[in-house]
N, C-alpha and C. Protein backbone atom coordinates (compact mmCIF):
# COMPACT_ATOMS: atom_id res chain seq x y z
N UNK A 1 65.35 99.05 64.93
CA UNK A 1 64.54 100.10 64.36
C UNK A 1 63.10 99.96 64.86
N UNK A 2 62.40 101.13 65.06
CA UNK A 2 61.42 101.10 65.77
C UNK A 2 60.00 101.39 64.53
N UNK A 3 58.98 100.40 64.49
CA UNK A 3 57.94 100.46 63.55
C UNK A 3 57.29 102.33 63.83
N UNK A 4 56.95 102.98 62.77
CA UNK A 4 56.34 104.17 63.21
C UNK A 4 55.05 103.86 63.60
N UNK A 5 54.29 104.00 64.92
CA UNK A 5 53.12 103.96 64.97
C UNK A 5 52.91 102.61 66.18
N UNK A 6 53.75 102.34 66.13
CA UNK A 6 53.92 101.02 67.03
C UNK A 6 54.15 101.29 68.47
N UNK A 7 53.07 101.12 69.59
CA UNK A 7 53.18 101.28 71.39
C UNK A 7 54.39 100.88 71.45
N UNK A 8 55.20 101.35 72.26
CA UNK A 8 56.62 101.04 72.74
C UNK A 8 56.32 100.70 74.33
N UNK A 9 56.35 99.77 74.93
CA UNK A 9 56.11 99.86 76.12
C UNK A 9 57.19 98.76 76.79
N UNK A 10 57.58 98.85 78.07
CA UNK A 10 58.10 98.47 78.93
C UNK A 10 57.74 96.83 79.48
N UNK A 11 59.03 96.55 80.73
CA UNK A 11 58.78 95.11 80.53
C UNK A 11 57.68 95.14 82.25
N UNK A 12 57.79 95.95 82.91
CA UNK A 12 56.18 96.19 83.75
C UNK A 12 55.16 96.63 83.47
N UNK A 13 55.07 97.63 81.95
CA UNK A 13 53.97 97.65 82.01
C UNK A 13 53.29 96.50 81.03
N UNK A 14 54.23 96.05 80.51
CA UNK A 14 53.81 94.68 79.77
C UNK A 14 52.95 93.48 80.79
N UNK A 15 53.64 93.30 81.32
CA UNK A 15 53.41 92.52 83.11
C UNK A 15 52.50 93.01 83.29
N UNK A 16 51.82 94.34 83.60
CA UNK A 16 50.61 94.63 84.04
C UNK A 16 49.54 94.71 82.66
N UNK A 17 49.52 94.81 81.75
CA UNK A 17 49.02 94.91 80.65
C UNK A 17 48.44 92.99 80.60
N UNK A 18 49.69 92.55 81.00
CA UNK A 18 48.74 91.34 80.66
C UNK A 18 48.40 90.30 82.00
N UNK A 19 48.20 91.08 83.27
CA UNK A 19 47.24 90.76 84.46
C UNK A 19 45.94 91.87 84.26
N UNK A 20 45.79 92.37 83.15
CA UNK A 20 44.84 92.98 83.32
C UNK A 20 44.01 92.42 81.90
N UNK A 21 44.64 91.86 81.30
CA UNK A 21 43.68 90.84 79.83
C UNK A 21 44.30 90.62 78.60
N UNK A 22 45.71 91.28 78.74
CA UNK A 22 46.18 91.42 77.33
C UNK A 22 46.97 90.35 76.59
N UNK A 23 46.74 89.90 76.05
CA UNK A 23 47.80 88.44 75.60
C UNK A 23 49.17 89.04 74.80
N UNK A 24 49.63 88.09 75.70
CA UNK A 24 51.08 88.10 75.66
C UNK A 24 51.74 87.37 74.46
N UNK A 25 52.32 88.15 73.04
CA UNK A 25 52.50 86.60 72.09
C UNK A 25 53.67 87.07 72.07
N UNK A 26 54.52 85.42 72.29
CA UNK A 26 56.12 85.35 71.85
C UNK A 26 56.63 85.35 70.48
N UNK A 27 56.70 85.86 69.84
CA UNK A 27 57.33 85.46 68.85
C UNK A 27 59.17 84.73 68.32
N UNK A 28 59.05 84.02 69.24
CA UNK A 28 60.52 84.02 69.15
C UNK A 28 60.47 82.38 68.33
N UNK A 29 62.10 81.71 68.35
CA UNK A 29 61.77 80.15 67.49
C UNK A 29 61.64 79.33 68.29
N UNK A 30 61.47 78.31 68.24
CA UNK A 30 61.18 77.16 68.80
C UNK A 30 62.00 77.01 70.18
N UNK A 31 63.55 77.09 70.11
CA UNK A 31 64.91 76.55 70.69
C UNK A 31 64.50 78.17 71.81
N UNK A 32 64.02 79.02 71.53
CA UNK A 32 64.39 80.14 72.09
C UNK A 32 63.33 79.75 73.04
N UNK A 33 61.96 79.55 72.93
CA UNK A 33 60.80 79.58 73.80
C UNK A 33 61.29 78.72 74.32
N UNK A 34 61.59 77.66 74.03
CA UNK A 34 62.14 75.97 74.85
C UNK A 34 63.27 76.53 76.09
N UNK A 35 63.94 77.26 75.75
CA UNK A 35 65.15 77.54 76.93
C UNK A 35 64.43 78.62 78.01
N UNK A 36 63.10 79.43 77.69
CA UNK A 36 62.73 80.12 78.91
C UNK A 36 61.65 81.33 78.40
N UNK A 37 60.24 81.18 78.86
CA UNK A 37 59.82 82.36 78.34
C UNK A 37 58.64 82.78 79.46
N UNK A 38 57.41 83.79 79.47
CA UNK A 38 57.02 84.41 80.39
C UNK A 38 55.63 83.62 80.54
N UNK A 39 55.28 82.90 81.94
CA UNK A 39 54.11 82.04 82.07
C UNK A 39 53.40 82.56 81.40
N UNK A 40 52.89 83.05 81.05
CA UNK A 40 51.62 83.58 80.13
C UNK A 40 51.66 83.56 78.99
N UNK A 41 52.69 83.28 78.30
CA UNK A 41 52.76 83.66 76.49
C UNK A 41 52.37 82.51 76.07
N UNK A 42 51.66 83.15 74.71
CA UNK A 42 51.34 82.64 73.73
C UNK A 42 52.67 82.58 72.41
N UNK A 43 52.80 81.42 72.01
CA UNK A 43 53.91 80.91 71.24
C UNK A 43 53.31 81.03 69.61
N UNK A 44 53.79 81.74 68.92
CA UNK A 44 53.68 81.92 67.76
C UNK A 44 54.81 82.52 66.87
N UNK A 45 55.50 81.47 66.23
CA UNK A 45 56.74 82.09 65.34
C UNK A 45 56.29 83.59 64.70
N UNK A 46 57.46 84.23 65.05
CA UNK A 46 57.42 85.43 63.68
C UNK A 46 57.20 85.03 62.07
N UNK A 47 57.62 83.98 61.88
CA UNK A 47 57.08 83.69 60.24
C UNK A 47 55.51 83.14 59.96
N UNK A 48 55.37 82.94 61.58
CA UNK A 48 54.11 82.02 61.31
C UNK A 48 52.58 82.91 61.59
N UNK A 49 52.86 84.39 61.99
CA UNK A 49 51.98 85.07 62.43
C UNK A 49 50.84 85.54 61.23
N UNK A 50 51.30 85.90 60.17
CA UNK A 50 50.27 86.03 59.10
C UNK A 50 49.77 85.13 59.24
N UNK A 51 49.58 84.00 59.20
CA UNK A 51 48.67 83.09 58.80
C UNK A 51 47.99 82.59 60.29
N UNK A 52 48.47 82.79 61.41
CA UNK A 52 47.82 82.02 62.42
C UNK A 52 47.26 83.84 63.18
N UNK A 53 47.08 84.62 62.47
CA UNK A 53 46.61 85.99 62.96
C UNK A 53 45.00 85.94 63.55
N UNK A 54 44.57 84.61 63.13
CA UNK A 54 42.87 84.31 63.16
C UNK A 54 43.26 84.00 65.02
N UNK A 55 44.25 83.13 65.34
CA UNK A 55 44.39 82.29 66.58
C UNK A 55 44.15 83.57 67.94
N UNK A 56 44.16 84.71 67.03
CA UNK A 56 44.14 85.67 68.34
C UNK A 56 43.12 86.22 68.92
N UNK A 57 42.67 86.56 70.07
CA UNK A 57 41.51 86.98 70.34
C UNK A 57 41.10 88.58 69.72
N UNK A 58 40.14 88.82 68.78
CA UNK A 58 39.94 89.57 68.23
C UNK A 58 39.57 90.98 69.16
N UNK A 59 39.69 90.89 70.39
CA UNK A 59 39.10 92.04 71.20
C UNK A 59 39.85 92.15 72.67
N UNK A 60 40.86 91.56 72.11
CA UNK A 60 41.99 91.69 73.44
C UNK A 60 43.24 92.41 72.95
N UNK A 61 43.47 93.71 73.56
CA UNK A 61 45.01 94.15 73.30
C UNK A 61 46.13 92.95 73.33
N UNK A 62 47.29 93.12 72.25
CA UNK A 62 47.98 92.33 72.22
C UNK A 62 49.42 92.77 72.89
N UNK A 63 50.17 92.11 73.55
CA UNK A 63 51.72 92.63 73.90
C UNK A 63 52.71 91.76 73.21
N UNK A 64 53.13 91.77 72.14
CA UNK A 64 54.64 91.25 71.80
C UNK A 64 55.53 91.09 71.67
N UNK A 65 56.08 90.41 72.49
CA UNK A 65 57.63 90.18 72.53
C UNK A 65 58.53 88.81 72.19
N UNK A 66 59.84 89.53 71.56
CA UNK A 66 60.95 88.91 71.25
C UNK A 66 61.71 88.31 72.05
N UNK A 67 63.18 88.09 71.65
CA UNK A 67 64.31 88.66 72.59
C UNK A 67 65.17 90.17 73.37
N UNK A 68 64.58 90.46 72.22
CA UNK A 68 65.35 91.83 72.36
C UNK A 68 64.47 93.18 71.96
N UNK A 69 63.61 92.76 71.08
CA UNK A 69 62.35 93.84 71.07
C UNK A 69 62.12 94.03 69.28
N UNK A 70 62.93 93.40 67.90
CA UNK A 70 63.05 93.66 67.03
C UNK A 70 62.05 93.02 66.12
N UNK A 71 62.06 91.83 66.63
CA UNK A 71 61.16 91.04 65.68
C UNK A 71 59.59 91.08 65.96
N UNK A 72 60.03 91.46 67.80
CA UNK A 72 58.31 91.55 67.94
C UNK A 72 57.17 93.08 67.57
N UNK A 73 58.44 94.09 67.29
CA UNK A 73 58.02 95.36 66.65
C UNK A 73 57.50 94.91 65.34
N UNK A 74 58.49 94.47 64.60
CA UNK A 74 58.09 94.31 62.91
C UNK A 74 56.44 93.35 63.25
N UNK A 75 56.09 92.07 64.22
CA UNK A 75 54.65 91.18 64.31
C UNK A 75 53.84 93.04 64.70
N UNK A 76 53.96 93.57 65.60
CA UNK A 76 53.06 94.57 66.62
C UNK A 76 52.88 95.37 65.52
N UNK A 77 53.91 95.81 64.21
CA UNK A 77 52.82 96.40 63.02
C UNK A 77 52.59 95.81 62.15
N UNK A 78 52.61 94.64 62.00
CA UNK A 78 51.74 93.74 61.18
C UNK A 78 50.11 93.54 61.64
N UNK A 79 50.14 93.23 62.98
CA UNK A 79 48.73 93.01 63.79
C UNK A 79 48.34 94.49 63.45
N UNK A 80 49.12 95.59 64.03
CA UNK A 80 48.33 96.72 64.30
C UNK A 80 47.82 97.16 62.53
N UNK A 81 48.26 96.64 61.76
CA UNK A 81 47.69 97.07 60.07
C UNK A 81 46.86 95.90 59.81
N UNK A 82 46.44 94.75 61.01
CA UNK A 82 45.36 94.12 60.03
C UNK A 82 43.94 94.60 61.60
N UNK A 83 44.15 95.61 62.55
CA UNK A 83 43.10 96.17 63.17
C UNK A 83 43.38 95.89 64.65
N UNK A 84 44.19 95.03 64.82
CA UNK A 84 44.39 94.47 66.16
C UNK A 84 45.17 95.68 67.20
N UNK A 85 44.80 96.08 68.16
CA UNK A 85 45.41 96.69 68.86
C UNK A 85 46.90 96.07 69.49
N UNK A 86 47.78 96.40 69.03
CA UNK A 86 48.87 95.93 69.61
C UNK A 86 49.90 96.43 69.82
N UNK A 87 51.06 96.24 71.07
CA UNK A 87 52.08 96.92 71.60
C UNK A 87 53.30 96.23 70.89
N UNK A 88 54.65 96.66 71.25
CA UNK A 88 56.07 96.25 70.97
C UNK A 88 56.09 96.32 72.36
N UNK A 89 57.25 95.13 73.22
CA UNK A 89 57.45 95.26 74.15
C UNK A 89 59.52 95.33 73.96
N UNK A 90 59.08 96.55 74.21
CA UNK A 90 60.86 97.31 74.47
C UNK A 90 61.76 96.21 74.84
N UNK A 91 62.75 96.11 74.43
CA UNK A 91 63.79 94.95 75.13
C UNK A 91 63.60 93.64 74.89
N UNK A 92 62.26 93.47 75.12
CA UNK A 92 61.41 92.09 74.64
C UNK A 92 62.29 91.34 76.19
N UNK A 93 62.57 89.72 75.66
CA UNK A 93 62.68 88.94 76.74
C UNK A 93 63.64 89.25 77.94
N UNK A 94 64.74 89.76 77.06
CA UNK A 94 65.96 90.12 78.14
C UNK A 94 65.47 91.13 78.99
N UNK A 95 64.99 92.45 79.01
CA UNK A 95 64.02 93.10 79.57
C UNK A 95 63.31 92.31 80.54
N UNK A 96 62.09 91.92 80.14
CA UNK A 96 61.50 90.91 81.15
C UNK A 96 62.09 90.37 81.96
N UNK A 97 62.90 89.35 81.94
CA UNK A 97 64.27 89.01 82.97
C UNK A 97 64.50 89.79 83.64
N UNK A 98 65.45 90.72 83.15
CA UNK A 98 66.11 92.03 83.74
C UNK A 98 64.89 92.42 84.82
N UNK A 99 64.36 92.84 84.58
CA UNK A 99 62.87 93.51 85.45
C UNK A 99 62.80 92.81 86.87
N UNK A 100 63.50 91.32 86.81
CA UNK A 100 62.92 90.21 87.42
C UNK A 100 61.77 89.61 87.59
N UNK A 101 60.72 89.45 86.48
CA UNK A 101 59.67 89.02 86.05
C UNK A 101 60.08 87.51 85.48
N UNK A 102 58.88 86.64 85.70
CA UNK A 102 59.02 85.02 85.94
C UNK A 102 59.66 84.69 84.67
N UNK A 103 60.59 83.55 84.06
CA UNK A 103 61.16 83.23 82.94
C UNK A 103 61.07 81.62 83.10
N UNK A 104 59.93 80.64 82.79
CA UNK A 104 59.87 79.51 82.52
C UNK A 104 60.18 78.63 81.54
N UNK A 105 60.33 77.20 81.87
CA UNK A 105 60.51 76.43 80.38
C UNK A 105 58.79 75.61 80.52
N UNK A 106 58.31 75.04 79.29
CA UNK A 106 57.22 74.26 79.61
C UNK A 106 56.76 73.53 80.71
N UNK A 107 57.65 72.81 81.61
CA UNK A 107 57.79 72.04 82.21
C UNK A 107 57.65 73.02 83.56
N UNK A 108 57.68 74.13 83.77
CA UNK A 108 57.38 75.13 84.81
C UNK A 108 58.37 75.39 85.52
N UNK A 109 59.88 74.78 85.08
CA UNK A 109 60.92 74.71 86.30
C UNK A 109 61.86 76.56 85.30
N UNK A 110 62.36 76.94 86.49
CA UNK A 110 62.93 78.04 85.49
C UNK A 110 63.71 78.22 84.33
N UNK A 111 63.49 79.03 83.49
CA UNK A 111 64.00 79.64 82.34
C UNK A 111 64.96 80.40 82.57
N UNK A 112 65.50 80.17 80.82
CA UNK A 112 66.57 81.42 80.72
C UNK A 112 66.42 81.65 79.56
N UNK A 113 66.72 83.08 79.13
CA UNK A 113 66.65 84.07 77.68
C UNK A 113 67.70 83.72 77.21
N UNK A 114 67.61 83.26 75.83
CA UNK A 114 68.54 82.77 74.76
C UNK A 114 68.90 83.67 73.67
């Protein structure tokens, strides 16, 4: 289900959205980021976003993504109702993949979407 009011955007223009300044936050769990996620993200559980909402840069569009695009809709109107400009990224990780856009583990060697 799609938040009303919530950017729906794609897994390139996400990619370009955030070579151009936009931070990228994962919301996915622990086991999920650990098996593969996009060099650039910022790691922040979906349960943990109310409270670590300060950690974000207050004047940077935000792009968020999931796995699949669900959980990071429900964070993208949470941010977007406390002022933060922020997107849903469609598809979320599998998307990204799909696209063929980079999928890392910490360690920099490649990822995979869980």
């Amino acid at each position: 289900m799609v938040s009303p009011g919530v950017p729906q955007i794609g897994a390139d223009e996400g990619a370009r959205k955030v070579q151009e300044g936009a931070v990228l936050l994962d919301v996915r769990e622990a086991d999920e980021w650990a098996a593969g996620h996009a060099p650039a993200a910022t790691h922040i559980r979906l349960a943990e976003v109310p409270e670590r909402v300060g950690d974000l840069p207050g004047d940077a569009e935000v792009v968020v993504i999931c796995r699949s695009g669900a959980r990071s809709d429900r964070a993208a109107a949470f941010l977007r109702a406390q002022g933060i400009d922020a997107a849903n990224l469609a598809g979320g990780m599998q998307a990204w993949a799909a696209a063929g856009l980079d999928v890392i583990t910490d360690d920099g060697d490649p990822g995979r979407v869980i």
